[in-house]
C-alpha atoms as a PDB file:
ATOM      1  CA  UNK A   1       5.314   8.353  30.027  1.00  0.00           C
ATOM      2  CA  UNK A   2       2.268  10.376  29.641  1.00  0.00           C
ATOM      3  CA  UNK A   3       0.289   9.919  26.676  1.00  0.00           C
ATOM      4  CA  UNK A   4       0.253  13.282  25.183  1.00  0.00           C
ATOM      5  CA  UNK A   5       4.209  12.667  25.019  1.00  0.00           C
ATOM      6  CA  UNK A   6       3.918   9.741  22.647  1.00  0.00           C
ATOM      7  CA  UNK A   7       1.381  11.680  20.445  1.00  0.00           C
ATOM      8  CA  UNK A   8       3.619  15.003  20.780  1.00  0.00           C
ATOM      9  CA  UNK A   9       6.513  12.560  19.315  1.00  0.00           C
ATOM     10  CA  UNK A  10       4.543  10.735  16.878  1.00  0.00           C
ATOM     11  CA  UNK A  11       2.835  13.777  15.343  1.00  0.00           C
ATOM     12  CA  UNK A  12       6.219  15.622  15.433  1.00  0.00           C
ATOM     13  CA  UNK A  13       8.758  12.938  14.109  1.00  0.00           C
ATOM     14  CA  UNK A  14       6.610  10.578  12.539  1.00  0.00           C
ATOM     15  CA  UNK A  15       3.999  11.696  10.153  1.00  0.00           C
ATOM     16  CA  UNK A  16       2.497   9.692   8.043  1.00  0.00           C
ATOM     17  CA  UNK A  17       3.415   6.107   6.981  1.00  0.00           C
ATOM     18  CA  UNK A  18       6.503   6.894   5.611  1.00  0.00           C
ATOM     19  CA  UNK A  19       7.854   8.349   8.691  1.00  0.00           C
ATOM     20  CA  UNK A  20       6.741   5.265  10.752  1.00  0.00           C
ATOM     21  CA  UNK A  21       9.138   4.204  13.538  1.00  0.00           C
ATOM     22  CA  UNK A  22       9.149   0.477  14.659  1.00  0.00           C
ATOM     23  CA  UNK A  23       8.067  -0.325  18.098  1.00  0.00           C
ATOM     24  CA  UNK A  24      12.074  -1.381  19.449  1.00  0.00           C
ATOM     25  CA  UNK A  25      12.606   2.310  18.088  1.00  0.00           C
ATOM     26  CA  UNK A  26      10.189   4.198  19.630  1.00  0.00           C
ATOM     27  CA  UNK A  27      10.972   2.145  22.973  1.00  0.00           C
ATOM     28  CA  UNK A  28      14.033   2.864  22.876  1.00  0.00           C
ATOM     29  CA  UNK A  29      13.940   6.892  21.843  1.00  0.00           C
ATOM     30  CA  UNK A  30      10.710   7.291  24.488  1.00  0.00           C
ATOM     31  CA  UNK A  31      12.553   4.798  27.652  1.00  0.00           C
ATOM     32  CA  UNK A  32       9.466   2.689  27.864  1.00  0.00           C
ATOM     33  CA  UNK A  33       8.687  -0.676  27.396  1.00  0.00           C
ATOM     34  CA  UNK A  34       6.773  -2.746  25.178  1.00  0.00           C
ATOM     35  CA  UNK A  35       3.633  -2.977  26.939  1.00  0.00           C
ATOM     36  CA  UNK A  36       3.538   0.762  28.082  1.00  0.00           C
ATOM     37  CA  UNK A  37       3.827   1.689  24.594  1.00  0.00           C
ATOM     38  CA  UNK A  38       1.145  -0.844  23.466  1.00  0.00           C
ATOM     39  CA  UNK A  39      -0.783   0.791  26.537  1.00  0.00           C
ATOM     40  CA  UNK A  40      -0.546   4.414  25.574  1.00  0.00           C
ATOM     41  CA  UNK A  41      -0.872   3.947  21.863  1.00  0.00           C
ATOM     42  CA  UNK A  42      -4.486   2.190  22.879  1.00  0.00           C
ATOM     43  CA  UNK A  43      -5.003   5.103  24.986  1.00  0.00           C
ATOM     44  CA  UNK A  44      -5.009   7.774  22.155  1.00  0.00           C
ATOM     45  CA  UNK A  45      -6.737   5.779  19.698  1.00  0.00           C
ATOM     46  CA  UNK A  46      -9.683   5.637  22.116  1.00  0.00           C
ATOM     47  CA  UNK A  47      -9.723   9.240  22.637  1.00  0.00           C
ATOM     48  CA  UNK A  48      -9.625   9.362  18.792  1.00  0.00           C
ATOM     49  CA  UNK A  49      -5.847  10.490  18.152  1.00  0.00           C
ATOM     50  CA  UNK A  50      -5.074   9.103  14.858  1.00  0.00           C
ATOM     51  CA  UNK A  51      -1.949   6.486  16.030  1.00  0.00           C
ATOM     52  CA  UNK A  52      -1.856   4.267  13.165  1.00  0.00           C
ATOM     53  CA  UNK A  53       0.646   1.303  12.660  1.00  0.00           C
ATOM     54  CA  UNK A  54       1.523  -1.492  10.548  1.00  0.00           C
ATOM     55  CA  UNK A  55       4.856  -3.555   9.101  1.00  0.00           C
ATOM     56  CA  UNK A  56       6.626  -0.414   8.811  1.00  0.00           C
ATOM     57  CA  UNK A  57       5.769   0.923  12.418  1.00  0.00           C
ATOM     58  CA  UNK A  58       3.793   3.335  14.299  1.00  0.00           C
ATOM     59  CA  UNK A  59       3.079   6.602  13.329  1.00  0.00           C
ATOM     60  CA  UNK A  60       0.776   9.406  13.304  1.00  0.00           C
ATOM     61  CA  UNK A  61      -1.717   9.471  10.334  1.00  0.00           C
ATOM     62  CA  UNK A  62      -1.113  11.910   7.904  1.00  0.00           C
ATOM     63  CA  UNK A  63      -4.611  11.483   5.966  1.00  0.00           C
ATOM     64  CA  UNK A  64      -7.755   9.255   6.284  1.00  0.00           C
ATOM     65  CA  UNK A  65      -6.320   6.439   4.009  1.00  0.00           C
ATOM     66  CA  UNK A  66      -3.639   5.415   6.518  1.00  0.00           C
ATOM     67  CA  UNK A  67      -6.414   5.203   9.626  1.00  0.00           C
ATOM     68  CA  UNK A  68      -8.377   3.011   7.373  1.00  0.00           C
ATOM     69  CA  UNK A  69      -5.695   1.424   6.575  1.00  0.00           C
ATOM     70  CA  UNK A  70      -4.897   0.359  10.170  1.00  0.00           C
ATOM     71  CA  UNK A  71      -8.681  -0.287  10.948  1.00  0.00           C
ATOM     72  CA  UNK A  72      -8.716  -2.915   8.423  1.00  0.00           C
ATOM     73  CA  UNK A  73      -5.366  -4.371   9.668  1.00  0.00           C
ATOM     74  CA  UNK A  74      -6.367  -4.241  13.329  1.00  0.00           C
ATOM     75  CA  UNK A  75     -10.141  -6.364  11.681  1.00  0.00           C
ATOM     76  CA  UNK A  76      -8.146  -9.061  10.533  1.00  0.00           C
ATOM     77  CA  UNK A  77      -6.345  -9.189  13.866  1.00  0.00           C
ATOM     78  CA  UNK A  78      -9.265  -9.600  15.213  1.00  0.00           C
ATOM     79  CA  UNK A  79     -10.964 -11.946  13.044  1.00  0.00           C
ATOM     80  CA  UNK A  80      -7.546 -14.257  13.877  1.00  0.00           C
ATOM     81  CA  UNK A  81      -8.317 -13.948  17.726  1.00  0.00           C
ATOM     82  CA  UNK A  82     -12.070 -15.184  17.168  1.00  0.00           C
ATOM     83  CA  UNK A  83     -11.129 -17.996  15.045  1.00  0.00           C
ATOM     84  CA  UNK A  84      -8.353 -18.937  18.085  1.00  0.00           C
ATOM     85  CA  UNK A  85     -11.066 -18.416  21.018  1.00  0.00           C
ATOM     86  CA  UNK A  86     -13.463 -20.347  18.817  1.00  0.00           C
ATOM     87  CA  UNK A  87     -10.602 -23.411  18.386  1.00  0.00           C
ATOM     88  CA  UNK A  88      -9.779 -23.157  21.887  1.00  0.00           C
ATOM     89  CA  UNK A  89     -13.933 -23.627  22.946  1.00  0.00           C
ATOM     90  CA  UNK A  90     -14.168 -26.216  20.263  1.00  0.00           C
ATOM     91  CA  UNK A  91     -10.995 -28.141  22.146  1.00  0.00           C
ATOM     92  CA  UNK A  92     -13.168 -27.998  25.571  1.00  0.00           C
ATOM     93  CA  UNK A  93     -15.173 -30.907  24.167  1.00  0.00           C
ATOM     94  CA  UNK A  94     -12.170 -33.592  24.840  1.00  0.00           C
ATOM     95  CA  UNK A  95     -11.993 -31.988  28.606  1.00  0.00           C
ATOM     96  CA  UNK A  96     -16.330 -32.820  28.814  1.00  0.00           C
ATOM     97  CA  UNK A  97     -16.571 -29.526  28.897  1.00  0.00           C
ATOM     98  CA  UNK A  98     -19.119 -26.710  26.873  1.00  0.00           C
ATOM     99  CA  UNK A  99     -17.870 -23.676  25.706  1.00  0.00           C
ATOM    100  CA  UNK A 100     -18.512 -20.495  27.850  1.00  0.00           C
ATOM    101  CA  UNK A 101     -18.779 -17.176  26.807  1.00  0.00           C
ATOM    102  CA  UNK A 102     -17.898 -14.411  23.664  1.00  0.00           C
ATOM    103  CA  UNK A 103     -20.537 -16.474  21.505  1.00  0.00           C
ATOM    104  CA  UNK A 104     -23.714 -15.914  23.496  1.00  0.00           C
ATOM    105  CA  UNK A 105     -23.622 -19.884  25.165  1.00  0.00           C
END
């Protein structure tokens, strides 16, 4: 599935957060799968289409709020991934090992 057809779908059935449409949902109406729709929603957001998501679903932002809205969910999702690599490197120590990489080591 091409891109443009998720954002064609998303702008035209689900605008705004109210509209959202959970991932299993939007699988199912689009026949993809899980990671091609994690694939093309990345896509659009890095050519600066508005795909927003959060525990209601995805959906296409209807105003600025629900884009910041997502930013600051995907920061803490990120924030939870550093603390994890940072664990992980941490953990090397009982293998003899130094930690490698992401923190400028």
């Amino acid at each position: 599935m091409a891109s443009e057809q998720l954002k064609a779908y998303l702008k035209g059935n689900c605008l705004g957060r109210s509209h959202a449409m959970k991932a299993a949902e939007l699988e199912q109406a689009l026949q993809i799968s899980e990671n091609e729709l994690r694939r093309q929603v990345n896509r659009l957001r890095r050519k600066n289409i508005p795909i927003c998501s959060g525990s209601e679903g995805h959906f296409y932002a209807a105003h600025a709020g629900e884009v910041v809205d997502t930013i600051l969910n995907l920061e803490e999702m990120l924030k939870g991934l550093q603390d994890s690599m940072s664990g992980l490197r941490g953990s090397l120590e009982r293998f003899g090992e130094t930690a490698v990489g992401g923190d400028g080591s």
